[in-house]
Protein backbone atom coordinates (compact mmCIF):
# COMPACT_ATOMS: atom_id res chain seq x y z
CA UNK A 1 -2.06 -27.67 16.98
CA UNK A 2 2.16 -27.49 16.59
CA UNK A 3 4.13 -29.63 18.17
CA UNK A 4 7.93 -30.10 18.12
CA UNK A 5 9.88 -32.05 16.14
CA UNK A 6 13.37 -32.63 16.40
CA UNK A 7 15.93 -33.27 13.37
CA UNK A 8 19.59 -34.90 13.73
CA UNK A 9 21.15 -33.72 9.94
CA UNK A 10 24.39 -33.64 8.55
CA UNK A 11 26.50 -30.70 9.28
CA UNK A 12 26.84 -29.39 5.65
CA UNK A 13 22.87 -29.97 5.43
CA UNK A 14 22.22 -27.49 8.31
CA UNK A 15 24.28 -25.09 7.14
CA UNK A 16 22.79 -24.86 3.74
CA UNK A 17 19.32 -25.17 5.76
CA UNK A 18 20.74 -21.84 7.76
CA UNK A 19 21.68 -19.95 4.63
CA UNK A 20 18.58 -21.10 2.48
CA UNK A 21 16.28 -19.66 5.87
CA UNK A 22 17.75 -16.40 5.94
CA UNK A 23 18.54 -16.05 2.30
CA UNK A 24 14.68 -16.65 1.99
CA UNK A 25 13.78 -14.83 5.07
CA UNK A 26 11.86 -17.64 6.73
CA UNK A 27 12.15 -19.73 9.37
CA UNK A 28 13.97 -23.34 8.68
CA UNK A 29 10.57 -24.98 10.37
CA UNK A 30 8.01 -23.37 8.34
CA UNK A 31 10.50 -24.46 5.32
CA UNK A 32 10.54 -28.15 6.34
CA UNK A 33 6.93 -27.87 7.00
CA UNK A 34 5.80 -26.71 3.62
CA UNK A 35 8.10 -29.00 2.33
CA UNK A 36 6.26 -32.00 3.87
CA UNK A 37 2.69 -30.68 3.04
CA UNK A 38 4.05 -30.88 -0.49
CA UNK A 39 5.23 -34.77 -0.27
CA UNK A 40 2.00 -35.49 1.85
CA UNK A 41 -0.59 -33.73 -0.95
CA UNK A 42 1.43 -35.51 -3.98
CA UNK A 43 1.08 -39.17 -1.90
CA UNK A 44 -2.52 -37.60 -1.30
CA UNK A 45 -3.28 -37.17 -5.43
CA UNK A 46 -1.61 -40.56 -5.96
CA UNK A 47 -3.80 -42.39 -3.63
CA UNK A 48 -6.85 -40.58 -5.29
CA UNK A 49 -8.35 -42.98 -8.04
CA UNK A 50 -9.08 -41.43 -11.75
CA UNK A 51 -12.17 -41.83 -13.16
CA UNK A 52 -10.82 -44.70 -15.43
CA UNK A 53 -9.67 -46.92 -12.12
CA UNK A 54 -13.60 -45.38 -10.60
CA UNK A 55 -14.87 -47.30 -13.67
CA UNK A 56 -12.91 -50.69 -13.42
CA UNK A 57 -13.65 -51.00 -9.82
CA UNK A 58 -15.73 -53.44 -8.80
CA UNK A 59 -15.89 -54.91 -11.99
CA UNK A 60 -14.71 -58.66 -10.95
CA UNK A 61 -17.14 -58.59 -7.66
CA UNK A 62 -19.76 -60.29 -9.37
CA UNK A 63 -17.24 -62.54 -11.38
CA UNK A 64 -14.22 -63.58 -9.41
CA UNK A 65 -11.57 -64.22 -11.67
CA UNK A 66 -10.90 -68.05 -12.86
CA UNK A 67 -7.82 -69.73 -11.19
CA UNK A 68 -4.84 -69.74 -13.97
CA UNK A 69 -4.75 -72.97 -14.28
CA UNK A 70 -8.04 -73.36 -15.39
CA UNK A 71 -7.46 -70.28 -17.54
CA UNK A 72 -4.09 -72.30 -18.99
CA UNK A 73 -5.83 -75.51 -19.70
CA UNK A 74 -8.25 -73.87 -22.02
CA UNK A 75 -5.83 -72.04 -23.58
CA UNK A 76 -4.03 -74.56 -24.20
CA UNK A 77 -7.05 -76.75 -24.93
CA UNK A 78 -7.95 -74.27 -27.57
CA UNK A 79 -4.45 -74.03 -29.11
CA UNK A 80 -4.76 -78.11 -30.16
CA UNK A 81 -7.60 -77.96 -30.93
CA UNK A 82 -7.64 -78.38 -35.59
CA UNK A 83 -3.89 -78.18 -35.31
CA UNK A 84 -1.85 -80.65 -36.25
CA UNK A 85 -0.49 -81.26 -32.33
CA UNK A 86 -4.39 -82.66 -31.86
CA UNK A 87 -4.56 -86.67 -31.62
């Protein structure tokens, strides 16, 4: 179903829309519409996971992830450790 949408543009903008139209013998709305398809099936593709990101997902649901502080103290607990920092 169409519906109507109205556009408030700059001057120089609808006059290059004008000449564009007619120079491509097409109406301005079907130009602004296939225009839009365009941006909405490229935000479409992007949104669409590849089968890399289909593979990582879900991978932490069994596992949450550790808080970072506990993740720091062992690093850091690790890093001492034999070296000559350790008391």
């Amino acid at each position: 179903m169409n519906k109507e949408l109205t556009l408030i543009l700059d001057g120089e903008l609808v006059d290059f829309a004008n000449h564009f139209a007619k120079k491509n013998n097409k109406p301005i709305s079907q130009i602004v519409a296939q225009y839009l398809k365009h941006l909405w099936e490229k935000e479409q593709e992007n949104l669409e996971l590849s089968d890399n990101i289909k593979e990582l997902y879900g991978i932490f649901e069994c596992d949450p992830l550790p808080d970072k502080k506990i993740l720091r103290g062992e690093f850091h607990a690790k890093s001492y450790n034999g070296s000559e920092y350790h008391s």
